[in-house]
C-alpha atoms as a PDB file:
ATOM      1  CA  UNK A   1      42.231  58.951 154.963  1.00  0.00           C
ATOM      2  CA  UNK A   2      45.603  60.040 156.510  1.00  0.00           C
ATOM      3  CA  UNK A   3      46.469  62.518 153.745  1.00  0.00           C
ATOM      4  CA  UNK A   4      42.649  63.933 154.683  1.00  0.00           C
ATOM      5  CA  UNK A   5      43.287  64.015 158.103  1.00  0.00           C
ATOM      6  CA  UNK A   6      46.636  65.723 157.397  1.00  0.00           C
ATOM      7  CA  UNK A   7      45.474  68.658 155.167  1.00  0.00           C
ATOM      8  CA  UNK A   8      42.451  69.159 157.482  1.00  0.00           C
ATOM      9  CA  UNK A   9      45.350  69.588 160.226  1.00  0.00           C
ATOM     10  CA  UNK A  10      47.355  72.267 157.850  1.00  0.00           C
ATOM     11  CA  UNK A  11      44.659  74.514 157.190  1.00  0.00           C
ATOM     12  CA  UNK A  12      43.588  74.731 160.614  1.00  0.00           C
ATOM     13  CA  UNK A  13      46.663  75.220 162.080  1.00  0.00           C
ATOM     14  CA  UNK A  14      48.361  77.472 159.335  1.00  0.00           C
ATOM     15  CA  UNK A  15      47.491  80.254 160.704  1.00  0.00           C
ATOM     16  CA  UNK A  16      49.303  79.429 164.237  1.00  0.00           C
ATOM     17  CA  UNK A  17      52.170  78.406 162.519  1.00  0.00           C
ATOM     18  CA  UNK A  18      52.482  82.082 160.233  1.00  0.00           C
ATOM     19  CA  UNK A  19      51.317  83.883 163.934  1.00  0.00           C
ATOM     20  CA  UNK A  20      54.794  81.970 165.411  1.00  0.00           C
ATOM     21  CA  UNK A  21      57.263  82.503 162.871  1.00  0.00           C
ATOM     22  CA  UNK A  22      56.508  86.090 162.219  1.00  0.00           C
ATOM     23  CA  UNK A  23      56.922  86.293 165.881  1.00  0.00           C
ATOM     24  CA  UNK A  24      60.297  84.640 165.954  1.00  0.00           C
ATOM     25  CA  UNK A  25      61.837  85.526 162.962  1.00  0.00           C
ATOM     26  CA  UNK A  26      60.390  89.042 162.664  1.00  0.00           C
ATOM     27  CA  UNK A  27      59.634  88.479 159.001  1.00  0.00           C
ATOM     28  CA  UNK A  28      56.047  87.726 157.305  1.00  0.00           C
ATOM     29  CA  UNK A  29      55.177  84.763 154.981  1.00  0.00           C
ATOM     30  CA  UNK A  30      56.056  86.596 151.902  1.00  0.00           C
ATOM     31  CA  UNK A  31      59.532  87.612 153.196  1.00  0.00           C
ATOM     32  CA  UNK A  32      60.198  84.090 154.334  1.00  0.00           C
ATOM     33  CA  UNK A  33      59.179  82.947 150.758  1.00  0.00           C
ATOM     34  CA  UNK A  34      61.347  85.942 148.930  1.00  0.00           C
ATOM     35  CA  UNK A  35      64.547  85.582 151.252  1.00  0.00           C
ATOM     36  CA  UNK A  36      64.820  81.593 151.976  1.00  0.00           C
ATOM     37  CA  UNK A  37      63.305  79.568 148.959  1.00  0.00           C
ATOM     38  CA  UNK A  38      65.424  79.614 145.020  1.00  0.00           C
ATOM     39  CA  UNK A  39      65.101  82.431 142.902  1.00  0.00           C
ATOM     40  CA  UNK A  40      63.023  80.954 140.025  1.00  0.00           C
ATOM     41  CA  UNK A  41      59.636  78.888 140.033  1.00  0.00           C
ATOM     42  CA  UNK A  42      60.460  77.682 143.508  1.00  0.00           C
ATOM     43  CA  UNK A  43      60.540  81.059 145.441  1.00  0.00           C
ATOM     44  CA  UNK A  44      57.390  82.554 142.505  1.00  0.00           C
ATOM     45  CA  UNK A  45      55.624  79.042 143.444  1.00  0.00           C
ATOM     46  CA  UNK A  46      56.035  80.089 146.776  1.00  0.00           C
ATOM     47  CA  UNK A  47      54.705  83.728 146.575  1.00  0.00           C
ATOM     48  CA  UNK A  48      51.681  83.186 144.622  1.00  0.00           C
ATOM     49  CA  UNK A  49      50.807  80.249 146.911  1.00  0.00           C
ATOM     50  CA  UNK A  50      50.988  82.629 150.147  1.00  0.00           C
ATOM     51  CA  UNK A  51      48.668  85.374 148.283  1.00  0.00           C
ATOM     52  CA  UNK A  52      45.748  83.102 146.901  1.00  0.00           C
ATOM     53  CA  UNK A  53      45.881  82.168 150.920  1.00  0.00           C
ATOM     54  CA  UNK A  54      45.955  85.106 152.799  1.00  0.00           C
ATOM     55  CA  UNK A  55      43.136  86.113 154.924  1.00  0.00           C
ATOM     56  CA  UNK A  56      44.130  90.343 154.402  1.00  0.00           C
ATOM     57  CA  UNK A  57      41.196  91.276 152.198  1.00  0.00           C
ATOM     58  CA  UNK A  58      43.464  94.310 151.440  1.00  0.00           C
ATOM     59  CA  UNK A  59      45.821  91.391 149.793  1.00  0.00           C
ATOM     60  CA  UNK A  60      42.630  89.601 148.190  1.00  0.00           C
ATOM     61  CA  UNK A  61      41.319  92.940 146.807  1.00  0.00           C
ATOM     62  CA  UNK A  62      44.816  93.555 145.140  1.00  0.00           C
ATOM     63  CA  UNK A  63      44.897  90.081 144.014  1.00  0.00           C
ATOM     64  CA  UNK A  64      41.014  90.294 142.457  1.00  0.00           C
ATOM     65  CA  UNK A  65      42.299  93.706 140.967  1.00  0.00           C
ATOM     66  CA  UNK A  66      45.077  92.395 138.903  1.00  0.00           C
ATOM     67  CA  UNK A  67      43.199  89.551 137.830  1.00  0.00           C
ATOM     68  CA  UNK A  68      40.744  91.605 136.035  1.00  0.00           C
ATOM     69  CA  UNK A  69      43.722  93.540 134.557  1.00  0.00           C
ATOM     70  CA  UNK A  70      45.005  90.301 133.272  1.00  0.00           C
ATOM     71  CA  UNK A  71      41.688  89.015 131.762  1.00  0.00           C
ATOM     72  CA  UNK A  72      41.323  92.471 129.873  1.00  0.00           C
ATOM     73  CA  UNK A  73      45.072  91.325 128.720  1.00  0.00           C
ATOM     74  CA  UNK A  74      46.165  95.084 130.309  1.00  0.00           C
ATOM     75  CA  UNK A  75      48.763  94.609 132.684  1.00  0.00           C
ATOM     76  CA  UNK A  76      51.783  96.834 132.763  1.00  0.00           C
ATOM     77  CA  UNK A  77      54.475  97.286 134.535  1.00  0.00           C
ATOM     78  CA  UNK A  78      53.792 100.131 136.448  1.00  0.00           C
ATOM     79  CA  UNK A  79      50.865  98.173 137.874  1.00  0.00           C
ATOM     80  CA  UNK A  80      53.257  95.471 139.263  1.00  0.00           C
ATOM     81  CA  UNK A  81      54.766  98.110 140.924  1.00  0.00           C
ATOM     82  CA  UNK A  82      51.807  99.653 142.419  1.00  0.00           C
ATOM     83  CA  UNK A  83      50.835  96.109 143.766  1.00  0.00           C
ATOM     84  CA  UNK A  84      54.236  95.751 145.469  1.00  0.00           C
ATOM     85  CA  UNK A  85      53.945  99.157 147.188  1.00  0.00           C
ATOM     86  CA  UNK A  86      50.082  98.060 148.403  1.00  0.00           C
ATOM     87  CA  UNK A  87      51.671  94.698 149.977  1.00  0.00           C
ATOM     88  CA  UNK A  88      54.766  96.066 151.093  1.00  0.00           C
ATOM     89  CA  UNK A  89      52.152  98.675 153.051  1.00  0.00           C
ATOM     90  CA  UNK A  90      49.973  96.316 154.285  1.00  0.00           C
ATOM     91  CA  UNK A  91      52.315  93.937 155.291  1.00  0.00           C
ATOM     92  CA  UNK A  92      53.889  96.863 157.093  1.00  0.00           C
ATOM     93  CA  UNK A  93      57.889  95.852 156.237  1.00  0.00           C
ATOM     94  CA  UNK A  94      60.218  98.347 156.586  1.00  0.00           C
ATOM     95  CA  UNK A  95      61.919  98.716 153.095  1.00  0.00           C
ATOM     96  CA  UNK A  96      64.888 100.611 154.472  1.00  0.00           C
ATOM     97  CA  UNK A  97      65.460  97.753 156.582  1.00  0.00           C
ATOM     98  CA  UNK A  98      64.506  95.127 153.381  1.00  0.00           C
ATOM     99  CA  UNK A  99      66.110  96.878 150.571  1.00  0.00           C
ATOM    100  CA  UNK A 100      66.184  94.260 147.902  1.00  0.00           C
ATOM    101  CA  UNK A 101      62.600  92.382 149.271  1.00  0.00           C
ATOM    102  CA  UNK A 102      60.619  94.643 146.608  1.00  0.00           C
ATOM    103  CA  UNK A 103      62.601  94.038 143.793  1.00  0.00           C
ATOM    104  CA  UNK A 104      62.548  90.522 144.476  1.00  0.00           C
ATOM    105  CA  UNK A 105      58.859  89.803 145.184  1.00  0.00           C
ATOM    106  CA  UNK A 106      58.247  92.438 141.786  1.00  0.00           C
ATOM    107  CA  UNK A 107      59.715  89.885 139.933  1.00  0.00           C
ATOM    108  CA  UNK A 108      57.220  87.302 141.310  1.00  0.00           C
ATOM    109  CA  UNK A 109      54.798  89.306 140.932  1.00  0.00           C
ATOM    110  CA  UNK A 110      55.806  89.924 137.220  1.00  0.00           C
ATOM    111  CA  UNK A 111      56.013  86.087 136.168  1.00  0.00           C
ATOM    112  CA  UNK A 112      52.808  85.050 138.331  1.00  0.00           C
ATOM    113  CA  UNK A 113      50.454  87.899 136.621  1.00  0.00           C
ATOM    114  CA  UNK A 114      52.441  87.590 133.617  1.00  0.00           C
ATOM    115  CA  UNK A 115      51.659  83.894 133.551  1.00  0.00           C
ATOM    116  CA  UNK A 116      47.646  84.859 133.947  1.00  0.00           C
ATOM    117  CA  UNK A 117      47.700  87.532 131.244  1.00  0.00           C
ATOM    118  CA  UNK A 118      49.618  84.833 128.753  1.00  0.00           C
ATOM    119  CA  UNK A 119      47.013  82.280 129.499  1.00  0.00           C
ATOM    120  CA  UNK A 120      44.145  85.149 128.394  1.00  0.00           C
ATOM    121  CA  UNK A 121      46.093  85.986 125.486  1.00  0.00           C
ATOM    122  CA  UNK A 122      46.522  82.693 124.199  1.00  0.00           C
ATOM    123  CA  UNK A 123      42.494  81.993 124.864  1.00  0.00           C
ATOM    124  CA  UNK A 124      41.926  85.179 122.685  1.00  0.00           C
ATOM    125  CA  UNK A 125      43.846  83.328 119.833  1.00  0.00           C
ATOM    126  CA  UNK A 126      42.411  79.549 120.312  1.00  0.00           C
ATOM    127  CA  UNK A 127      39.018  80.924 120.309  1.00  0.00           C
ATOM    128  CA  UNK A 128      39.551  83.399 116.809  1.00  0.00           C
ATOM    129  CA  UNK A 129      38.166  80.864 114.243  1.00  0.00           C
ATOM    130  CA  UNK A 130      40.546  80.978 110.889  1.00  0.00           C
ATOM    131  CA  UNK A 131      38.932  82.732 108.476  1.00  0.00           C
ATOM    132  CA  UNK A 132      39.034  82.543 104.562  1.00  0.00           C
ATOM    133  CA  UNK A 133      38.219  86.066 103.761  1.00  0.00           C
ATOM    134  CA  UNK A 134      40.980  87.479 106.829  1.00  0.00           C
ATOM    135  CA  UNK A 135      43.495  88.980 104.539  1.00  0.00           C
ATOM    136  CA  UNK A 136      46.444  88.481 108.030  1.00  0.00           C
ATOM    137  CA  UNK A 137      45.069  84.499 108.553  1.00  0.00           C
ATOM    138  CA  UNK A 138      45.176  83.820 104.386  1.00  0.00           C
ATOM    139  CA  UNK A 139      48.672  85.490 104.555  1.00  0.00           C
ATOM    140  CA  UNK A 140      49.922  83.326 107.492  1.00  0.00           C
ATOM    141  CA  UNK A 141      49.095  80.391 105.800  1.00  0.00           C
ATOM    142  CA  UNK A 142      50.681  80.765 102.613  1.00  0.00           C
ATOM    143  CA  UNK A 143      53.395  81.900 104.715  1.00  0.00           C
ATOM    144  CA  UNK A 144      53.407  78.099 106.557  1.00  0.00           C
ATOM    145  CA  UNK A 145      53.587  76.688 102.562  1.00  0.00           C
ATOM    146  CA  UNK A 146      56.461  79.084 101.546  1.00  0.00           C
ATOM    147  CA  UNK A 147      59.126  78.372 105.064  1.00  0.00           C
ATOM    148  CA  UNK A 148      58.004  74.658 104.568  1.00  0.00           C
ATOM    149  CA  UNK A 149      58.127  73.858 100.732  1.00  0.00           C
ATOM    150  CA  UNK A 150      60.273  76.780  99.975  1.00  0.00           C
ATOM    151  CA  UNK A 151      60.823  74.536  96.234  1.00  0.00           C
ATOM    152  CA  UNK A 152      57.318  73.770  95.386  1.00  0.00           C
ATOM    153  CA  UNK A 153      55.194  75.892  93.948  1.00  0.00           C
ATOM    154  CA  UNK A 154      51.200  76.579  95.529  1.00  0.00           C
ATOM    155  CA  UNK A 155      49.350  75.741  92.609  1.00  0.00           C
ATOM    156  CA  UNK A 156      45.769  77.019  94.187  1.00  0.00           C
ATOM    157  CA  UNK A 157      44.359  78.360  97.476  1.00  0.00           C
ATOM    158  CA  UNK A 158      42.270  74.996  97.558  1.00  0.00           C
ATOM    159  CA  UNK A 159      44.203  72.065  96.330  1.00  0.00           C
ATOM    160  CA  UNK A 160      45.602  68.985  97.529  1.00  0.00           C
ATOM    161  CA  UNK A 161      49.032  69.992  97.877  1.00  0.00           C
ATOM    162  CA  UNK A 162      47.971  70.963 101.165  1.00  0.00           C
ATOM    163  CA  UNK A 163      48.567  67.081 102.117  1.00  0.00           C
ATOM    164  CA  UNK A 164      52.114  67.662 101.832  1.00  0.00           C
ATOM    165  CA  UNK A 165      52.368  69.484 104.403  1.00  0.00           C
ATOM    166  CA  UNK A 166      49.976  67.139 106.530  1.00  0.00           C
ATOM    167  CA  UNK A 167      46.654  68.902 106.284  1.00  0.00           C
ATOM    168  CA  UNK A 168      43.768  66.207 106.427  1.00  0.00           C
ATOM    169  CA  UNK A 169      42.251  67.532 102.567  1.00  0.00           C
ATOM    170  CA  UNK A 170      42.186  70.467 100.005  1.00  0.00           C
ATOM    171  CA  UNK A 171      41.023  73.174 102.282  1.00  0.00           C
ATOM    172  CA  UNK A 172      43.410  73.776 105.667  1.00  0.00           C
ATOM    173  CA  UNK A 173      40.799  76.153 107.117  1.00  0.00           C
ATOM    174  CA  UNK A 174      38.424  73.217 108.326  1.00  0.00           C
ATOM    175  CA  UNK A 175      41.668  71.887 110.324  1.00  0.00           C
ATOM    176  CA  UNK A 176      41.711  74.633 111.974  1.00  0.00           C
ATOM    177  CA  UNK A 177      38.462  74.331 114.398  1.00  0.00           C
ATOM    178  CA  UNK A 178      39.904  73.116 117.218  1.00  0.00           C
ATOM    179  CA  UNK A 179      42.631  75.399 118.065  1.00  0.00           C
ATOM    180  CA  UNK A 180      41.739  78.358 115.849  1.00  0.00           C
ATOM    181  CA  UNK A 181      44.279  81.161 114.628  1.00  0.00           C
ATOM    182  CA  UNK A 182      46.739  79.604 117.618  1.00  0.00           C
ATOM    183  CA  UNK A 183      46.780  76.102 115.903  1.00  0.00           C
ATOM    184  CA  UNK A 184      47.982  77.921 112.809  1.00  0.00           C
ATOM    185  CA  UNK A 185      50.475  80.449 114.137  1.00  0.00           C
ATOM    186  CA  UNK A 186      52.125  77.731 116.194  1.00  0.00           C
ATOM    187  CA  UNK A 187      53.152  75.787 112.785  1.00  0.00           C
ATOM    188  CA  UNK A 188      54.207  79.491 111.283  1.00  0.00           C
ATOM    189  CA  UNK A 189      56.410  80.226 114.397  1.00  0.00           C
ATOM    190  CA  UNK A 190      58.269  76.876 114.011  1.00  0.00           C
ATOM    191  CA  UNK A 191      58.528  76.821 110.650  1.00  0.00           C
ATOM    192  CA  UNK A 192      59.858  80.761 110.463  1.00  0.00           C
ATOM    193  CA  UNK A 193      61.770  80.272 113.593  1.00  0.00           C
ATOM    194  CA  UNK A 194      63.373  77.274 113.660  1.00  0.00           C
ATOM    195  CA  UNK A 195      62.900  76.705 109.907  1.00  0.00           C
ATOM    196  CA  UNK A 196      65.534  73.618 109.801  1.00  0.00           C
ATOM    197  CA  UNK A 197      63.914  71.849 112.535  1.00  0.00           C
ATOM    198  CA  UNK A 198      60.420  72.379 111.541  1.00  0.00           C
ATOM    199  CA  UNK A 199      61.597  70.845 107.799  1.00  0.00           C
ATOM    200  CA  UNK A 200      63.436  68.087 109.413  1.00  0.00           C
ATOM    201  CA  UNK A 201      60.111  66.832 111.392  1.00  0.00           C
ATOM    202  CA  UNK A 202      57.905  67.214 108.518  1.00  0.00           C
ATOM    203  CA  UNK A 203      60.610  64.955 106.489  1.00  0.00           C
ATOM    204  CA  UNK A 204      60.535  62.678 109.386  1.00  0.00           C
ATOM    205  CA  UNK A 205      56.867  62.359 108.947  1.00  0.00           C
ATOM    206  CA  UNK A 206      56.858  61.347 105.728  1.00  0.00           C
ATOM    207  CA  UNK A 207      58.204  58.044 106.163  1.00  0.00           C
ATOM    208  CA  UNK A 208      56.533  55.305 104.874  1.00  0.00           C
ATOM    209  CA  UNK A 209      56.727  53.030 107.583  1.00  0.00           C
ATOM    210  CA  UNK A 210      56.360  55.509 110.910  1.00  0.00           C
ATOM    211  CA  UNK A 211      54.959  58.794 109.140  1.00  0.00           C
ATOM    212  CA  UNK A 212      52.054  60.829 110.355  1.00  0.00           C
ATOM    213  CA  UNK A 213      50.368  64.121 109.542  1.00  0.00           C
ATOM    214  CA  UNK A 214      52.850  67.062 110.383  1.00  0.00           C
ATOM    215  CA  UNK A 215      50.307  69.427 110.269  1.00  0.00           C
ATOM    216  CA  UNK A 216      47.309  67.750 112.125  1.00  0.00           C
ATOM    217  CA  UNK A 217      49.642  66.571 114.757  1.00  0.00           C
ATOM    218  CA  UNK A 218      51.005  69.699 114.995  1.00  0.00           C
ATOM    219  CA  UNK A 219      47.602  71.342 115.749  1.00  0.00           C
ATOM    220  CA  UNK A 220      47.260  68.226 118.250  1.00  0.00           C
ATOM    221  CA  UNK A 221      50.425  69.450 120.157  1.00  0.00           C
ATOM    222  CA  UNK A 222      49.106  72.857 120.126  1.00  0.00           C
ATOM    223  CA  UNK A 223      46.276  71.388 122.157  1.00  0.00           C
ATOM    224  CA  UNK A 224      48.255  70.010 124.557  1.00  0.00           C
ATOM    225  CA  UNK A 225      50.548  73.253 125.186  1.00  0.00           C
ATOM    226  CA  UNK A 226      47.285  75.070 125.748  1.00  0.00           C
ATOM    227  CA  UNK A 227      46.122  72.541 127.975  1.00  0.00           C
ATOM    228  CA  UNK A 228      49.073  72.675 130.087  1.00  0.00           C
ATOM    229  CA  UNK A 229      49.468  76.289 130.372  1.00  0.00           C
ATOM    230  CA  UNK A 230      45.920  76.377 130.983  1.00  0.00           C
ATOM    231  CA  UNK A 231      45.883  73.789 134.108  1.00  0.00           C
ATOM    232  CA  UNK A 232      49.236  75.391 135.029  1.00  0.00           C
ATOM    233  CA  UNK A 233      51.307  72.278 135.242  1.00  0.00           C
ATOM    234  CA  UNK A 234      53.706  74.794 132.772  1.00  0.00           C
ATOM    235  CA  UNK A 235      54.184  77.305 135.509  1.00  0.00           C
ATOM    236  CA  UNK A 236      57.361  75.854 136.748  1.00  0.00           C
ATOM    237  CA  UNK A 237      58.624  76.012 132.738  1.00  0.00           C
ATOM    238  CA  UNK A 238      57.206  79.629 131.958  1.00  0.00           C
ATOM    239  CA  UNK A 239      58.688  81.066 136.038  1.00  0.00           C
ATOM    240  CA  UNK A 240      61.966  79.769 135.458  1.00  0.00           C
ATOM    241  CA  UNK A 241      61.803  81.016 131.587  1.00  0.00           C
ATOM    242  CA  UNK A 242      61.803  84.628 132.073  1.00  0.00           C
ATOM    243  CA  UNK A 243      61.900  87.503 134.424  1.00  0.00           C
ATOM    244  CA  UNK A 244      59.568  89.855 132.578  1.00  0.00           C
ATOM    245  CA  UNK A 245      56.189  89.743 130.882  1.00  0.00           C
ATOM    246  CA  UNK A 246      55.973  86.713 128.979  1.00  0.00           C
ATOM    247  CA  UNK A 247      54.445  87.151 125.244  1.00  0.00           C
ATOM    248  CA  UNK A 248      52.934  84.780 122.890  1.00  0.00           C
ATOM    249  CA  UNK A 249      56.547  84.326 121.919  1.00  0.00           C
ATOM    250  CA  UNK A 250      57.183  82.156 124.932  1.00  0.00           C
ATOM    251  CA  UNK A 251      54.302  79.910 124.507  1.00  0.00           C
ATOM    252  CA  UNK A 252      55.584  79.437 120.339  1.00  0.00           C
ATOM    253  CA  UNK A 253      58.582  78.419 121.744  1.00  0.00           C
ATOM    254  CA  UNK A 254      57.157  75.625 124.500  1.00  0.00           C
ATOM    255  CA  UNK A 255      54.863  74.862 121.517  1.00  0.00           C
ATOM    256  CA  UNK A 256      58.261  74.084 119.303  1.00  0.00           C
ATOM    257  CA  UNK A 257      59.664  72.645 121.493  1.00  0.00           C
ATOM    258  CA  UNK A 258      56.598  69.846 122.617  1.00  0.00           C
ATOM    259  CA  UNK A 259      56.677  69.193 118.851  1.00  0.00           C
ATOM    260  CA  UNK A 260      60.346  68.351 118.556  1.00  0.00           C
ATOM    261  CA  UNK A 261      60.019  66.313 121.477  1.00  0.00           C
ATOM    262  CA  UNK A 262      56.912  64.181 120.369  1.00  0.00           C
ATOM    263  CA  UNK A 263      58.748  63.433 116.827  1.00  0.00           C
ATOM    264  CA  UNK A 264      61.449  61.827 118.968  1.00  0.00           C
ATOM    265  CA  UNK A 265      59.295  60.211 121.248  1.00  0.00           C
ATOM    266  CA  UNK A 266      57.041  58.991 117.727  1.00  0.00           C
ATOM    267  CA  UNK A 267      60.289  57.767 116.445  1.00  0.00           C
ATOM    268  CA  UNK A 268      61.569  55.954 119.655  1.00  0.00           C
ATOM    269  CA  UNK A 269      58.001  53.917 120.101  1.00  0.00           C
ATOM    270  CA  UNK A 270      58.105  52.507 116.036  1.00  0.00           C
ATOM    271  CA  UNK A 271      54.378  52.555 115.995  1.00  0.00           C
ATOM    272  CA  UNK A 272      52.889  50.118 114.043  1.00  0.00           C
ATOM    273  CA  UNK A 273      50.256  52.889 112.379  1.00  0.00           C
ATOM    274  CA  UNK A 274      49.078  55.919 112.958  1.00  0.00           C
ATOM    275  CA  UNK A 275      45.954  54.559 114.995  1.00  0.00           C
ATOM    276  CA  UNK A 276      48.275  53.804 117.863  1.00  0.00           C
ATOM    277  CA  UNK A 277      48.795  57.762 117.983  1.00  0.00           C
ATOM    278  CA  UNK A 278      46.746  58.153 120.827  1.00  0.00           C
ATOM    279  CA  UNK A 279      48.829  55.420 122.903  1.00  0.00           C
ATOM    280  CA  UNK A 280      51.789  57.311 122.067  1.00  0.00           C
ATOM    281  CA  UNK A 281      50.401  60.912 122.513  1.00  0.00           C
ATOM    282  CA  UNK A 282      48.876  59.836 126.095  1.00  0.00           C
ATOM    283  CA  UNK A 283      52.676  58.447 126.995  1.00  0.00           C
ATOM    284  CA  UNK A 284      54.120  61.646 125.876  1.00  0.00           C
ATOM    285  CA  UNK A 285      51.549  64.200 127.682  1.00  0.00           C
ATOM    286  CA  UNK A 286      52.058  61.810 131.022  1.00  0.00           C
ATOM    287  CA  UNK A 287      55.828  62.650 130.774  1.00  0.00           C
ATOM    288  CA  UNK A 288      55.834  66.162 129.891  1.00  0.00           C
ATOM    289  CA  UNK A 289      53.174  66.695 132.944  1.00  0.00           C
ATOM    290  CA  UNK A 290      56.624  64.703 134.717  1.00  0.00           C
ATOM    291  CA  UNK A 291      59.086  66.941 134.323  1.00  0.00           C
ATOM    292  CA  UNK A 292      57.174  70.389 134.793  1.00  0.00           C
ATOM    293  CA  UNK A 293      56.838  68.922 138.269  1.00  0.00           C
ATOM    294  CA  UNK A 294      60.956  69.360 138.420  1.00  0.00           C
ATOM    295  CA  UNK A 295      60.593  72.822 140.163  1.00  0.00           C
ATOM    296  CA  UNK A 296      64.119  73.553 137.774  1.00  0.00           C
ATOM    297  CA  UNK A 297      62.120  72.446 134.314  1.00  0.00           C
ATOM    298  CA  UNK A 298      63.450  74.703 131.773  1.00  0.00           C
ATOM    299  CA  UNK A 299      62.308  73.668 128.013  1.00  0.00           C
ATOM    300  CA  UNK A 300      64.799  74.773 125.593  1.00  0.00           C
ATOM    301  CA  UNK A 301      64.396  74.741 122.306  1.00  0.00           C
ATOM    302  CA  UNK A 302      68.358  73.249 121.535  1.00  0.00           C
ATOM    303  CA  UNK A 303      67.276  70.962 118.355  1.00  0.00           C
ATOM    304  CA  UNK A 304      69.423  67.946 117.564  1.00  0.00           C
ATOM    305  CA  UNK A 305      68.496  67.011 113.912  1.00  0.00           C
ATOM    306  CA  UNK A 306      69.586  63.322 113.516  1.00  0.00           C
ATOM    307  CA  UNK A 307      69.109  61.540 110.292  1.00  0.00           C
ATOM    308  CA  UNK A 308      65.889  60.945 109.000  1.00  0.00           C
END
């Protein structure tokens, strides 16, 4: 009830409280944001919140605008920089006075739009279904064989070798469902990428006593990126990653490194069989969702391989 209360007390007086301190500092939410919080997903935190909350409809209409650009996955640049100019207008600041305040809240501006066009791109991907007869998905896939059993040779298209690698049976399409083309490039970006890490989990899940399905769980972990980025508990990972548009790129590497992390944590918990993955999956999500509260949470992808 007191936490109702509270909020209910915020909103109403918010506006007061911006009315005062752009009185008696001279400087507007955005430039109190830009100038006073830490450069990373603090101060970009702090920007987006103040424009999803401003009452300018000049703001909202440039925030509506480059939301569209982001769901058509065309943002650029030079649009950033348009927005700045718009708010720097309508906010009326003085940029001779505030020399480095556009620079600064561009680069907000670049990771929080940047962040939106990243989550449309991955969508895109998740919902392309793999398909047999797509010459690029058959070619990633054979790819995922070759960086992971770079020894053994693919005997067929449709055969059970597959299970080596952790598919559930002949065929690795039907595994694919859930998380579509994404589910697949993930596993092709680890295992190309970080080849010796990618072979050292998949060696890790063969063991006989604490094994599990490298590929399957794999796509699993690819579900739970997605579902972070999408619910934007990863913000705080993604604004402190980079300063320009982020690419799929970024999201292969949180993906890589999620996967590393849950073969540890798998390893740690010596489940007794494979049905207590959900136990240990649910543990795992719960303290991922943890530390992307750290406003500092950087994921790196600095793999330890320890013996198997």
């Amino acid at each position: 009830m007191f936490g109702l209360i509270w909020t209910t007390l915020y909103w109403w007086l918010r506006p007061l409280v911006k009315w005062v301190l752009r009185r008696t500092t001279g400087l507007c939410e955005l430039q109190r944001v830009c100038y006073g919080e830490q450069k990373g997903a603090t101060r970009t935190c702090g920007v987006e919140f103040s424009l999803q909350h401003s009452r300018s409809p000049e703001i909202q209409k440039c925030v509506k605008y480059i939301d569209g650009k982001c769901q058509e996955r065309s943002l650029s640049q030079e649009l950033i920089y348009y927005v700045v100019f718009a708010i720097v207008k309508i906010k009326g600041i003085n940029t001779k006075a505030h020399k480095g305040f556009s620079d600064v809240l561009g680069e907000c501006l670049t990771q929080i739009w940047g962040y939106r066009q990243l989550v449309a791109e991955v969508e895109a991907r998740r919902k392309e279904p793999y398909d047999a007869v797509n010459p690029q998905h058959e070619q990633k896939l054979k790819a995922l064989w070759d960086h992971m059993m770079p020894d053994t040779h693919l005997e067929a298209r449709v055969t059970k070798q597959w299970q080596m690698i952790g598919f559930q049976g002949d065929d690795p399409q039907t595994d694919f469902r859930g998380m579509g083309v994404l589910g697949l490039e993930n596993l092709l970006f680890f295992a190309e990428q970080h080849n010796s890490a990618a072979r050292h989990v998949l060696a890790r899940s063969l063991h006989p006593k604490w094994g599990y399905s490298f590929a399957i769980v794999g796509i699993n972990i690819t579900h739970l990126a997605y579902s972070l980025l999408l619910a934007g508990d990863a913000k705080t990972h993604f604004y402190n990653a980079s300063k320009r548009f982020l690419e799929v790129r970024a999201f292969h590497q949180f993906y890589c490194h999620l996967f590393f992390a849950f073969d540890e944590m798998w390893r740690q918990e010596r489940p007794r069989d494979i049905m207590e993955f959900s136990r240990v999956r649910d543990k795992f999500e719960a303290q991922v969702k943890q530390k992307l509260k750290n406003p500092m949470a950087f994921f790196k992808c600095h793999f330890v391989l320890e013996n198997v």
